[in-house]
C-alpha atoms as a PDB file:
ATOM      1  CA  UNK A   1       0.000   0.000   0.000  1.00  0.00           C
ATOM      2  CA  UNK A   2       1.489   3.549  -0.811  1.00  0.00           C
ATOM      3  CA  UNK A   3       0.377   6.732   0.276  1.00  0.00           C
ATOM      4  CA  UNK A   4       1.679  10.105  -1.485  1.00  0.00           C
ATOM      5  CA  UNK A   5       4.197  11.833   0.065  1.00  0.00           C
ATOM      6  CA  UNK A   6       4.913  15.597   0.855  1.00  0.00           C
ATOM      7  CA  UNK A   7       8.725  15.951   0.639  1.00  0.00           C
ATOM      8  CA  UNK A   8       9.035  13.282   3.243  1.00  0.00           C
ATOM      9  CA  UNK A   9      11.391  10.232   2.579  1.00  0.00           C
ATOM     10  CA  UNK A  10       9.411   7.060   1.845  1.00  0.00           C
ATOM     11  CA  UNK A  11      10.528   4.126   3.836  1.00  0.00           C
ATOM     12  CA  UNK A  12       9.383   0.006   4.413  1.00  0.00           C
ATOM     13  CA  UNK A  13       8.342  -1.269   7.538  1.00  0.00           C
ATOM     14  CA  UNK A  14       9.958  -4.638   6.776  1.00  0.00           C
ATOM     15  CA  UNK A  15       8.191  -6.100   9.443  1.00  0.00           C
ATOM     16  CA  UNK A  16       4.626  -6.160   7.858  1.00  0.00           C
ATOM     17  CA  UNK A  17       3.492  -6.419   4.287  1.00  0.00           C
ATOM     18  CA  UNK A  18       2.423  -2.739   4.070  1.00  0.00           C
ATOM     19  CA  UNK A  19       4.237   0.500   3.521  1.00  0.00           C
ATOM     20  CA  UNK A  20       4.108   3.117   5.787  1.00  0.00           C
ATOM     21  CA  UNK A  21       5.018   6.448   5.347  1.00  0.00           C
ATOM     22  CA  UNK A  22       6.586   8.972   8.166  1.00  0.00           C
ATOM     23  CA  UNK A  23       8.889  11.780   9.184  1.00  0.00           C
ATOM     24  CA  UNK A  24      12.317  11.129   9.262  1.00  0.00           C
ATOM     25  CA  UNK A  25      13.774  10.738  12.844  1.00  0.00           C
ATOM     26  CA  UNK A  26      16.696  11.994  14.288  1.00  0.00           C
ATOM     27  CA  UNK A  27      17.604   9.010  15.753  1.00  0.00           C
ATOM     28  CA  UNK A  28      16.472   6.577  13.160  1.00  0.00           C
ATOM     29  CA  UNK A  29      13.390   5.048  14.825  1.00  0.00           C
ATOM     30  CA  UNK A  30      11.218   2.364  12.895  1.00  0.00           C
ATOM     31  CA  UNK A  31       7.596   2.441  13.209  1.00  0.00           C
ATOM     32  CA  UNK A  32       7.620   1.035  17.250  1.00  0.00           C
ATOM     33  CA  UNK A  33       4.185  -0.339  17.058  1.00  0.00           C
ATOM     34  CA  UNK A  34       5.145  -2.770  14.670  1.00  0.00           C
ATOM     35  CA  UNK A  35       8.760  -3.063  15.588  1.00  0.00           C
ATOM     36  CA  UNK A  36       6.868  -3.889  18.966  1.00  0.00           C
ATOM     37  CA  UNK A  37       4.291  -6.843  17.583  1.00  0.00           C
ATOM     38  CA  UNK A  38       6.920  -8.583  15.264  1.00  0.00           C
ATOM     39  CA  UNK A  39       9.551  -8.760  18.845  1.00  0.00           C
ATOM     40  CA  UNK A  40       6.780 -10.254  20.146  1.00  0.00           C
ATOM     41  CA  UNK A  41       5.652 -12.690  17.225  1.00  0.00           C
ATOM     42  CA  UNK A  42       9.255 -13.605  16.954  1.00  0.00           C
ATOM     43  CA  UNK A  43       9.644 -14.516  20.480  1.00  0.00           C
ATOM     44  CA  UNK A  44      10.382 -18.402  19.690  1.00  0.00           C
ATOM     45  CA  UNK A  45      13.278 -17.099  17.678  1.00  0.00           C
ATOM     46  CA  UNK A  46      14.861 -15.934  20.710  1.00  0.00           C
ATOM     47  CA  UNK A  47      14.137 -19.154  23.025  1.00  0.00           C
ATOM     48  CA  UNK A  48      15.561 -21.555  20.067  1.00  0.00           C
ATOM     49  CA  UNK A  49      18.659 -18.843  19.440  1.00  0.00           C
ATOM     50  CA  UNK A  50      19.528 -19.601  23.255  1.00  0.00           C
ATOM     51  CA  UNK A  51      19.058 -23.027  23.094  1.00  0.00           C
ATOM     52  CA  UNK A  52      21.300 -23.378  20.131  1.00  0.00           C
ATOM     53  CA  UNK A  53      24.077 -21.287  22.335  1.00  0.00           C
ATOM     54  CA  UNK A  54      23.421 -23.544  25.271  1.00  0.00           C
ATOM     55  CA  UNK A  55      23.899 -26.768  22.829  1.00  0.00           C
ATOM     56  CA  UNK A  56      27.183 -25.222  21.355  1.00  0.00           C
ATOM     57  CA  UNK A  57      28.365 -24.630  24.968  1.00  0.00           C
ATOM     58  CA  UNK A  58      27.411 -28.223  25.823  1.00  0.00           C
ATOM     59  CA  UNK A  59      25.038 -27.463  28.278  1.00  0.00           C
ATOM     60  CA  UNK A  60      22.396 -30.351  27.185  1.00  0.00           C
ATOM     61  CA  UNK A  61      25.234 -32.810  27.929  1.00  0.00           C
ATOM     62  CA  UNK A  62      25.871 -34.455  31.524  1.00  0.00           C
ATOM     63  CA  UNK A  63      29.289 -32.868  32.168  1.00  0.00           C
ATOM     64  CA  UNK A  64      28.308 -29.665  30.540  1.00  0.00           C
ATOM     65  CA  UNK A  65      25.335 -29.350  33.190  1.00  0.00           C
ATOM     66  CA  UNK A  66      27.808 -30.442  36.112  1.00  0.00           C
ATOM     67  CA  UNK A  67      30.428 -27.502  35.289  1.00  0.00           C
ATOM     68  CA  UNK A  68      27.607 -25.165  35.880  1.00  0.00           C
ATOM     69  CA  UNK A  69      27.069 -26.353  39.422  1.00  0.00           C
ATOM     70  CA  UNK A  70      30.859 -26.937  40.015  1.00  0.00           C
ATOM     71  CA  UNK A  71      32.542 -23.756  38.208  1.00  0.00           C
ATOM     72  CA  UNK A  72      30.252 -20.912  40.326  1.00  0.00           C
ATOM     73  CA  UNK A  73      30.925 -22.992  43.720  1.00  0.00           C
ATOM     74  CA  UNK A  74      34.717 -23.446  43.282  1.00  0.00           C
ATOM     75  CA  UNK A  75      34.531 -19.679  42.470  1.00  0.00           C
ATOM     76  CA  UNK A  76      32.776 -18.838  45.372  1.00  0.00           C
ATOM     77  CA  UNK A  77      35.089 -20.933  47.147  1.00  0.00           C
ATOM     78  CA  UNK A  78      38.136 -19.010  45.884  1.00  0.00           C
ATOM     79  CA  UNK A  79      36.847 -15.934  47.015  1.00  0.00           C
ATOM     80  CA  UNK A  80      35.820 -16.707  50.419  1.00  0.00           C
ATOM     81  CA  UNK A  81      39.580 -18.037  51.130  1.00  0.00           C
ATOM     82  CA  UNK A  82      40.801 -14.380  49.213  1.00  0.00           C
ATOM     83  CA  UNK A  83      38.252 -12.445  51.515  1.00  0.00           C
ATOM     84  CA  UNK A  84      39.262 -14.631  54.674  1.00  0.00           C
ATOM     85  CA  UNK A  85      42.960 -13.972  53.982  1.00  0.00           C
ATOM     86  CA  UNK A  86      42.584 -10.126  53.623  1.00  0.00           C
ATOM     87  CA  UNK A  87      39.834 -10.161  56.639  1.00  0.00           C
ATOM     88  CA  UNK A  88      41.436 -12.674  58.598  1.00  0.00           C
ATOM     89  CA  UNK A  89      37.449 -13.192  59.807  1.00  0.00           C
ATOM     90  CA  UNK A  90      34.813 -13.569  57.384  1.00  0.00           C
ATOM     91  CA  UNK A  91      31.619 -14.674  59.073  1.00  0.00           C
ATOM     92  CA  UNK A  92      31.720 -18.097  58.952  1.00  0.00           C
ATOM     93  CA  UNK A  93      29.316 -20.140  56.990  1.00  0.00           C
ATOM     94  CA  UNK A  94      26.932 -17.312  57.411  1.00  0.00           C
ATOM     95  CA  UNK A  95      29.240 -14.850  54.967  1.00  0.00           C
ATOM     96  CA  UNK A  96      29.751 -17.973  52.487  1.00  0.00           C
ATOM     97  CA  UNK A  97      26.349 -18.016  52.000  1.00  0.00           C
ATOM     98  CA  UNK A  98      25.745 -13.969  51.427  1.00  0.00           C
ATOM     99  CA  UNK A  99      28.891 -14.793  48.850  1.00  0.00           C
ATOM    100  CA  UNK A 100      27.096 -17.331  47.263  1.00  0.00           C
ATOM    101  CA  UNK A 101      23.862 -15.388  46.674  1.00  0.00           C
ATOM    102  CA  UNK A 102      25.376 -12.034  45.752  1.00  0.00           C
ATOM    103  CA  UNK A 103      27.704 -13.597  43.199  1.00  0.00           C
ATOM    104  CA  UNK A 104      25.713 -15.939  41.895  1.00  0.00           C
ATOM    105  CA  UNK A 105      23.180 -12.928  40.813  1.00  0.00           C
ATOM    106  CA  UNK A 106      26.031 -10.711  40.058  1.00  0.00           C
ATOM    107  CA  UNK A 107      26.872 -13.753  37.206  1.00  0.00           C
ATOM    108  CA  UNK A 108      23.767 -13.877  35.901  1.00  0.00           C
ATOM    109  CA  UNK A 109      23.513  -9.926  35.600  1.00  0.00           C
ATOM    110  CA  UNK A 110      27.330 -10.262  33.723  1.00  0.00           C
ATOM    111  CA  UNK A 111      26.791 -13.187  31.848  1.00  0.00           C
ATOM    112  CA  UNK A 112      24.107 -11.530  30.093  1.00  0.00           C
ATOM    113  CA  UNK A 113      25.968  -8.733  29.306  1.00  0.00           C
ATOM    114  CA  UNK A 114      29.358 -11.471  27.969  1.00  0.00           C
ATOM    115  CA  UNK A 115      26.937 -13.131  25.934  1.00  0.00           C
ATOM    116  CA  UNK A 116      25.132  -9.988  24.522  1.00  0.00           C
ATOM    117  CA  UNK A 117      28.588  -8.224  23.505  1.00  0.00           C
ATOM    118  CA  UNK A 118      29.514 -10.598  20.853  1.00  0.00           C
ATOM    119  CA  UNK A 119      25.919 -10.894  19.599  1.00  0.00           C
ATOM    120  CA  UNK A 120      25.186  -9.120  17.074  1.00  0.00           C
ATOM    121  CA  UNK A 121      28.920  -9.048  15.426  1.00  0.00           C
ATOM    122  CA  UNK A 122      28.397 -12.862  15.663  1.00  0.00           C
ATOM    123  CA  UNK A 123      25.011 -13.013  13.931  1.00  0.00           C
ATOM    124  CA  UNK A 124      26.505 -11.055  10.804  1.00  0.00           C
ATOM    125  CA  UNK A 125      25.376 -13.838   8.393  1.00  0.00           C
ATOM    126  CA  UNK A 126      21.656 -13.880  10.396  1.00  0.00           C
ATOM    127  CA  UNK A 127      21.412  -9.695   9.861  1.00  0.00           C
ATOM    128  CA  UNK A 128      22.221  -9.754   6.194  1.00  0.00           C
ATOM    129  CA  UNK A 129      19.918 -12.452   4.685  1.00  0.00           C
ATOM    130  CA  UNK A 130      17.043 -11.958   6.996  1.00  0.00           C
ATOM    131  CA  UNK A 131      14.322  -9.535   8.321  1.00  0.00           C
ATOM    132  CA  UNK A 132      13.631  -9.497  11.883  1.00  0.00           C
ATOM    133  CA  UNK A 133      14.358  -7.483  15.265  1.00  0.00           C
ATOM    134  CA  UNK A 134      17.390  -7.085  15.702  1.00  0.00           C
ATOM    135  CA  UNK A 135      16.704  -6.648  19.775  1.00  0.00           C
ATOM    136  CA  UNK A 136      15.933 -10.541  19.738  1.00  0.00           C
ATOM    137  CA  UNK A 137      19.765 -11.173  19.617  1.00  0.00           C
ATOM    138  CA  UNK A 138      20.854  -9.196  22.861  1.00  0.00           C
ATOM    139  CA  UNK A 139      17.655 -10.578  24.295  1.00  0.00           C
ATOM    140  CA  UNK A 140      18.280 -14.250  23.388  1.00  0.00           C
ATOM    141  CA  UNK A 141      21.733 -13.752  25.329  1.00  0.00           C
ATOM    142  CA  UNK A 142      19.546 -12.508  28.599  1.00  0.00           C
ATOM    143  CA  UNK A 143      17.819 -16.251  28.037  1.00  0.00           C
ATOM    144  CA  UNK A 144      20.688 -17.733  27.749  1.00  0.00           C
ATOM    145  CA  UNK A 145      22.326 -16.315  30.760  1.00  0.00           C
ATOM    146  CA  UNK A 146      18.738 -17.182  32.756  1.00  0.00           C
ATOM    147  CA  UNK A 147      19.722 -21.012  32.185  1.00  0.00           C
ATOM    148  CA  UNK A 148      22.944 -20.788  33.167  1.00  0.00           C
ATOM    149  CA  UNK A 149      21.694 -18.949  36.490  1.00  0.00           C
ATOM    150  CA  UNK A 150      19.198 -22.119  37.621  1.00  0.00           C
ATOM    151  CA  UNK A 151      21.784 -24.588  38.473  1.00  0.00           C
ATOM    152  CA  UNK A 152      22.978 -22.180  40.938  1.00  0.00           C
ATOM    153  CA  UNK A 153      19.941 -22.159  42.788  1.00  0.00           C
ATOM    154  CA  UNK A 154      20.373 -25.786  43.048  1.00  0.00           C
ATOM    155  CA  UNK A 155      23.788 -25.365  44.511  1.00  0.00           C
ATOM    156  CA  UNK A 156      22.514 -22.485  46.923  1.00  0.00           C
ATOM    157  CA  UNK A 157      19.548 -24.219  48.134  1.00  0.00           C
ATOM    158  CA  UNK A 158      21.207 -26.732  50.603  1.00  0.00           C
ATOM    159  CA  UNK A 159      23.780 -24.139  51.727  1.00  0.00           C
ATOM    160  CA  UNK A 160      20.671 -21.634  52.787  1.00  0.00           C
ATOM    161  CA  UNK A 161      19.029 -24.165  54.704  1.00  0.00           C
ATOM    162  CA  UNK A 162      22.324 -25.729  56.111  1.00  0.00           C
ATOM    163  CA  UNK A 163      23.461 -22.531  57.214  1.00  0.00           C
ATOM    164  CA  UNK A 164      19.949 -21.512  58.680  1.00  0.00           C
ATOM    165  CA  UNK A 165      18.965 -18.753  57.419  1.00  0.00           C
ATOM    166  CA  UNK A 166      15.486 -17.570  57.484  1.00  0.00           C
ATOM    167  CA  UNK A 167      12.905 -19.314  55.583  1.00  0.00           C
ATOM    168  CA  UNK A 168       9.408 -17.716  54.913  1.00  0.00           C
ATOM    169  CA  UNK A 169       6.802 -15.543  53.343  1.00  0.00           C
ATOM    170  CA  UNK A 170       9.799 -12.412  52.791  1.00  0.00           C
ATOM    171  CA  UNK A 171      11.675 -15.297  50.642  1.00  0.00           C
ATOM    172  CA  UNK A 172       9.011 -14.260  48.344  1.00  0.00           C
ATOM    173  CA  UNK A 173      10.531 -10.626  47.910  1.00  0.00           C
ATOM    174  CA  UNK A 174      13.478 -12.292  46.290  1.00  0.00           C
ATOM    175  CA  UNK A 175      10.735 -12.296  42.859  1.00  0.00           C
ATOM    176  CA  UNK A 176      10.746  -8.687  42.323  1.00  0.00           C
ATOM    177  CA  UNK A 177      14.669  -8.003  43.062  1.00  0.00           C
ATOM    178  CA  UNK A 178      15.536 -11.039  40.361  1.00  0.00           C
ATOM    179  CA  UNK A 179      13.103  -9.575  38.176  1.00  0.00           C
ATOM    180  CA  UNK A 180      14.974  -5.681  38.057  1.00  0.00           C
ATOM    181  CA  UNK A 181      17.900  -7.486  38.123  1.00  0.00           C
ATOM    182  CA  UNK A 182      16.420  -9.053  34.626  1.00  0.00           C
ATOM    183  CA  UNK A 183      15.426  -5.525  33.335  1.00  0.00           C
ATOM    184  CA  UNK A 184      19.134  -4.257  34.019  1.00  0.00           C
ATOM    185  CA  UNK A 185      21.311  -6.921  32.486  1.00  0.00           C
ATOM    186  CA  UNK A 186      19.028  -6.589  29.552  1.00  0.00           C
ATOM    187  CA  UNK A 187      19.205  -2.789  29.347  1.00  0.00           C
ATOM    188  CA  UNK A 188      22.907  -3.245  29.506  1.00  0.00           C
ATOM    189  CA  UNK A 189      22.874  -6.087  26.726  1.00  0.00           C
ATOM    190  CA  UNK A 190      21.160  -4.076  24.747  1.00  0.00           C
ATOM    191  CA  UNK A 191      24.245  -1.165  25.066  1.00  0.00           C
ATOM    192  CA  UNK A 192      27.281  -3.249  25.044  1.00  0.00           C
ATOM    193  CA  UNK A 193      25.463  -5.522  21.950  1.00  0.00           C
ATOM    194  CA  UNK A 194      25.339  -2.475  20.092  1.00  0.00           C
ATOM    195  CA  UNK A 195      28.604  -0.498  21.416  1.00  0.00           C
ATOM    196  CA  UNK A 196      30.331  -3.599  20.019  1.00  0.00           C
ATOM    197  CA  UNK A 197      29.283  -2.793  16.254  1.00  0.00           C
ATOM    198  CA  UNK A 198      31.105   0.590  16.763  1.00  0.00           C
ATOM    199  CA  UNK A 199      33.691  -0.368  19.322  1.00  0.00           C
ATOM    200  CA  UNK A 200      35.374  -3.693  18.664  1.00  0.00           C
ATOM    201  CA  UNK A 201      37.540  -3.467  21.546  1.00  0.00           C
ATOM    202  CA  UNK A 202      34.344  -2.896  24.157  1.00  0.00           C
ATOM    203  CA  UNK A 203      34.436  -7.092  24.269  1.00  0.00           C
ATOM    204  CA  UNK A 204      38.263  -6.782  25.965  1.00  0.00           C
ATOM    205  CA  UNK A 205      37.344  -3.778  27.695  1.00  0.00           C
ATOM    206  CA  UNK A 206      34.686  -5.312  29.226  1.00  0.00           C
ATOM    207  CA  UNK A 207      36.981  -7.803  30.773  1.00  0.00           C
ATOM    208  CA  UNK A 208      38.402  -5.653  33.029  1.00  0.00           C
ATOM    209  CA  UNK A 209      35.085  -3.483  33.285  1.00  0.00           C
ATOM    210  CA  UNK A 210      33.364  -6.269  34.607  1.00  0.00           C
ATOM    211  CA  UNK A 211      35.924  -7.500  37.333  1.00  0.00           C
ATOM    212  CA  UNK A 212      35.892  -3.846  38.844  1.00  0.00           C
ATOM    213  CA  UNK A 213      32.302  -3.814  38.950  1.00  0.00           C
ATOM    214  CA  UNK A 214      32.386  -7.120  41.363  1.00  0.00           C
ATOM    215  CA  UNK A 215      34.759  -5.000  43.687  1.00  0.00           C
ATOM    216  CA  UNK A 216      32.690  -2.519  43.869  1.00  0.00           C
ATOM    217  CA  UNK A 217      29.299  -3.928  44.334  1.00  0.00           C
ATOM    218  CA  UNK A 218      28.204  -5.613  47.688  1.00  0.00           C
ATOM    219  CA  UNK A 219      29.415  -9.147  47.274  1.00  0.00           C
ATOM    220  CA  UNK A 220      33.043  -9.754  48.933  1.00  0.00           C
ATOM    221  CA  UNK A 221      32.033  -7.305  51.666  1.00  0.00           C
ATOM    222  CA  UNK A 222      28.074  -6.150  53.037  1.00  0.00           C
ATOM    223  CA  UNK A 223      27.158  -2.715  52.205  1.00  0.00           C
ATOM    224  CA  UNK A 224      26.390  -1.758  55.266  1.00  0.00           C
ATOM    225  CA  UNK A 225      30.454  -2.588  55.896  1.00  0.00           C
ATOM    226  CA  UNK A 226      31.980   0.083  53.487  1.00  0.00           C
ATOM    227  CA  UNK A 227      33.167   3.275  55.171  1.00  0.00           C
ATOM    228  CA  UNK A 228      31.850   7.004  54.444  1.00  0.00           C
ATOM    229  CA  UNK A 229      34.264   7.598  52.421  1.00  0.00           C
ATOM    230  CA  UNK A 230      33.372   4.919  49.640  1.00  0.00           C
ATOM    231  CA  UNK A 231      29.864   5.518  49.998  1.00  0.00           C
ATOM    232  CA  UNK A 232      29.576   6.964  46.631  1.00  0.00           C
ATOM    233  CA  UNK A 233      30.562   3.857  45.445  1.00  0.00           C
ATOM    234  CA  UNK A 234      27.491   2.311  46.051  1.00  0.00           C
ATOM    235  CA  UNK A 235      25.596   5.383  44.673  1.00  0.00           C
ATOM    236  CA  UNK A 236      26.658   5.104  41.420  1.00  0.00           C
ATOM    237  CA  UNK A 237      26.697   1.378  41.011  1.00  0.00           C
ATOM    238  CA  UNK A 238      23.692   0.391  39.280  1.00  0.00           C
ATOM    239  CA  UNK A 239      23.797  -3.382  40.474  1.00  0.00           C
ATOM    240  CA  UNK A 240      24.288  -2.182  44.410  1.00  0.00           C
ATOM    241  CA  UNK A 241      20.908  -1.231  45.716  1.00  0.00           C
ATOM    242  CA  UNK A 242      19.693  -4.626  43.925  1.00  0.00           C
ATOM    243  CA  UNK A 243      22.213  -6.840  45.982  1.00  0.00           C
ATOM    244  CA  UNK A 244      21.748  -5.057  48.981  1.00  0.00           C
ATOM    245  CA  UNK A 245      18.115  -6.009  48.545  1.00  0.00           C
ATOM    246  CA  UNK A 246      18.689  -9.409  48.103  1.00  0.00           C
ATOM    247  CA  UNK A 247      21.228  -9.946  50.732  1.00  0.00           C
ATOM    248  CA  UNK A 248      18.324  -8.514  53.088  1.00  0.00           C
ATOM    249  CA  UNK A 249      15.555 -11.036  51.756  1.00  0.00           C
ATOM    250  CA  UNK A 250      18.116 -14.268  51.690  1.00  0.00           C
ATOM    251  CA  UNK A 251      20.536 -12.786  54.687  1.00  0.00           C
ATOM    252  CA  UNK A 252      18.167 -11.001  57.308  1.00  0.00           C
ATOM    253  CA  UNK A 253      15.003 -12.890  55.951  1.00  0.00           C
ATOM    254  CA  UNK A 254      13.320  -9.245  55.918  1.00  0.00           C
ATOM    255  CA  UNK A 255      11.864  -7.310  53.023  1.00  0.00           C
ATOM    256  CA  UNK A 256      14.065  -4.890  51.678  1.00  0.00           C
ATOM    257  CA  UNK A 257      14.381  -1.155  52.105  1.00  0.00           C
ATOM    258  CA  UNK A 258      12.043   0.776  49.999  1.00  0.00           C
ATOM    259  CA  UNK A 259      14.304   2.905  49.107  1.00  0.00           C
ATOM    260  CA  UNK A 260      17.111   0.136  47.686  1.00  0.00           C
ATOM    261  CA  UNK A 261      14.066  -1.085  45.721  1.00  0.00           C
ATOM    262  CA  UNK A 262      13.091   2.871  43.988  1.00  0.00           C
ATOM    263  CA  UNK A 263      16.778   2.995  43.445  1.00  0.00           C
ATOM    264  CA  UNK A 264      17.135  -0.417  41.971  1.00  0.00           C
ATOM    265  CA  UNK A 265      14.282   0.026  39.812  1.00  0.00           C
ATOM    266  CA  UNK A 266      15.156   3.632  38.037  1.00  0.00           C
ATOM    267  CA  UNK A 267      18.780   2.173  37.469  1.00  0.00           C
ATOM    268  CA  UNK A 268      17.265  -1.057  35.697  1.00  0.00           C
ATOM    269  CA  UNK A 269      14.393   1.212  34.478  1.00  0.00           C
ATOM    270  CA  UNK A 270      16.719   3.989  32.854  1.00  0.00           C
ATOM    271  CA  UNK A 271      18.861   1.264  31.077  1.00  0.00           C
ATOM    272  CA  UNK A 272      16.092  -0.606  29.554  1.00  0.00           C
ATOM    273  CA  UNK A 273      14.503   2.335  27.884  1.00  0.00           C
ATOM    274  CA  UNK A 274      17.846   3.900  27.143  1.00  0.00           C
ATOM    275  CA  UNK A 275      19.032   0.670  25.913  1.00  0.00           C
ATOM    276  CA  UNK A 276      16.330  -0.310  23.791  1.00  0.00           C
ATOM    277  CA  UNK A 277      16.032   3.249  22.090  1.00  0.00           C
ATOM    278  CA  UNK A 278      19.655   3.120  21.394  1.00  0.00           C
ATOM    279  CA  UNK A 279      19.446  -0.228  19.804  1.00  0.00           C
ATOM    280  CA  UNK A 280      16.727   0.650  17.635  1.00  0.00           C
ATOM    281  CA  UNK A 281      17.905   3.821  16.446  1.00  0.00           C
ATOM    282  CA  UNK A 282      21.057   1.678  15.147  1.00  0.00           C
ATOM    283  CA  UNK A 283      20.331  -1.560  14.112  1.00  0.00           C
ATOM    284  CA  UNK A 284      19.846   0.040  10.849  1.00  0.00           C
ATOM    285  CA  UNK A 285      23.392   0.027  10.780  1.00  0.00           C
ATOM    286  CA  UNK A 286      24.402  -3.208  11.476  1.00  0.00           C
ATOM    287  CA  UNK A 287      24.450  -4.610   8.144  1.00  0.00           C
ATOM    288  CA  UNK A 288      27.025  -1.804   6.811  1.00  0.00           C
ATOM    289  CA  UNK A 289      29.190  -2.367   9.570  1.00  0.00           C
ATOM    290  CA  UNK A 290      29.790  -5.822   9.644  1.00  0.00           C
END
C-alpha cells in the first residue's frame, strides 16, 4: 500500500506487508508499534537462538550441566579463602552463603551482558539475509544467561538451609529483586550488543570493566560494611541497591528497604529504555558495519 508523500522520505516497515510512510527521525526510529508486535511474534526465535548457544556450549550434555554447578561454587570458594585472607574473619558459613547469593546474581547480571557483547557481530550472516528485530539477539543472550543462572539455585539451596537462614513468606521478595535485576542486564545487553558494532575493543574492555564492577558492588564485603568515604561507590553502582536487597531477603530474611528497591528500579528502568532506544535507532546500521 502507498500513500503520497509531501517531501518526506518514503521508507518500508519490513516487518509487515504494508508501507508506511513517516517523518524522518533523528535518531532513526522504525515504526515502534510494529517493531513492537513482530519482537513479540518472533519470540520463539529468541528461546531456540539460546538453546542453540546452550547446545554449542554443551550445556544439554551431563558434564556440561555439572560444570555449571561446580565452576560458580569453586569460584565462590576461591573468594571466600581471598576475603578470609585479607579479613582474617569472614563470618563463617553465614558470609559464604551472602557470597554465594550475591555472586551468583552478580553472574547472571554479567553473563548476560558477555553473551550480549559478541551478539550481534556474531550473527553477521543472520542480519544480512534476513528480516527481523534485531533486539531478539541481545535478548536471546539474557535467556541464555537465565539457564545458566538455575543450576545455581540448586547449589545455593542446601547451603541456605544448612546454614539456617530464614525461611518464609519475605523469601518471596526475592521475585521482584531477580526480576529488576532481569530488566538491568538486559538494558545493559542491549548497550554493550550495540557499542560492540562501533567499538570492537568494548568485548576486551569489558573484561576488566566487569571485574571492577564485582569490587565494587556488595558481594566480597556487606554494604552496610563500606566506610563514608566509599559511599559513593554504592551510589553510582547500578547493580548495588539490587544486591543489597537481596542480601536482606536471603541474609536477614526481611523485606528490603524501599528505598534500595526505587533505586534499583530507576537504574534497571533507565537502562532498559535507554538501551532499547539506542538499539533501535542503530540496528539500521548493522548490516554496513559488519
Amino acid at each position: 500500500m502507498t500513500e503520497p508523500t509531501t517531501g518526506s522520505h518514503r521508507r518500508e516497515d519490513e516487518f509487515t506487508s504494508e508501507r508506511h510512510v513517516y517523518e524522518p527521525h533523528k535518531v532513526g526510529l522504525p515504526p515502534l508499534g510494529s517493531y513492537a508486535r513482530e519482537l513479540w511474534r518472533r519470540r520463539e526465535f529468541a528461546f531456540e537462538l539460546s538453546r542453540t548457544t546452550l547446545r554449542a556450549q554443551n550445556y544439554n550434555t551431563a558434564l556440561g550441566q555439572l560444570w555449571l554447578v561446580i565452576s560458580p561454587l569453586l569460584l565462590a570458594c576461591v573468594y571466600y579463602v581471598l576475603v578470609d585472607i585479607l579479613r582474617r574473619r569472614t563470618g563463617g558459613v553465614v558470609f559464604f552463603a551472602h557470597l554465594m547469593a550475591c555472586l551468583f546474581a552478580y553472574y547472571f547480571v554479567t553473563d548476560a551482558i558477555r553473551q550480549a557483547v559478541r551478539s550481534v557481530v556474531g550473527g553477521g550472516r543472520l542480519i544480512l539475509n534476513t528480516a527481523f528485530p534485531r533486539l531478539l539477539l541481545p535478548g536471546a543472550s539474557v535467556i541464555t544467561a537465565f539457564w545458566r543462572f538455575l543450576p545455581t539455585v540448586a547449589i545455593y539451596i542446601p547451603v541456605h538451609l544448612a546454614v539456617g537462614l530464614p525461611v518464609g513468606p519475605e523469601l518471596l521478595w526475592l521475585l521482584p529483586v531477580f526480576a529488576l535485576l532481569a530488566l538491568l542486564g538486559t538494558g545493559l545487553a542491549m548497550v554493550v550488543a550495540a557499542g560492540q558494532v562501533y567499538f570492537r575493543d568494548l568485548k576486551n574492555f569489558l573484561t576488566y570493566a566487569l571485574r571492577l564492577w564485582l569490587y565494587g558492588s556488595p558481594i566480597l564485603y556487606y554494604a552496610s560494611e563500606v566506610p563514608d568515604r566509599y559511599q559513593f561507590l554504592l551510589v553510582l553502582n547500578p547493580l548495588a541497591p539490587l544486591l543489597t536487597a537481596w542480601s536482606d531477603v536471603l541474609d536477614r530474611g526481611m523485606a528490603p528497604d524501599p528505598l534500595d528497591l526505587a533505586v534499583g528500579a530507576l537504574w534497571a528502568t533507565a537502562f532498559v529504555i535507554g538501551g532499547a532506544l539506542f538499539f533501535i535507532s542503530r540496528e539500521r546500521e548493522f548490516a554496513v558495519r559488519l
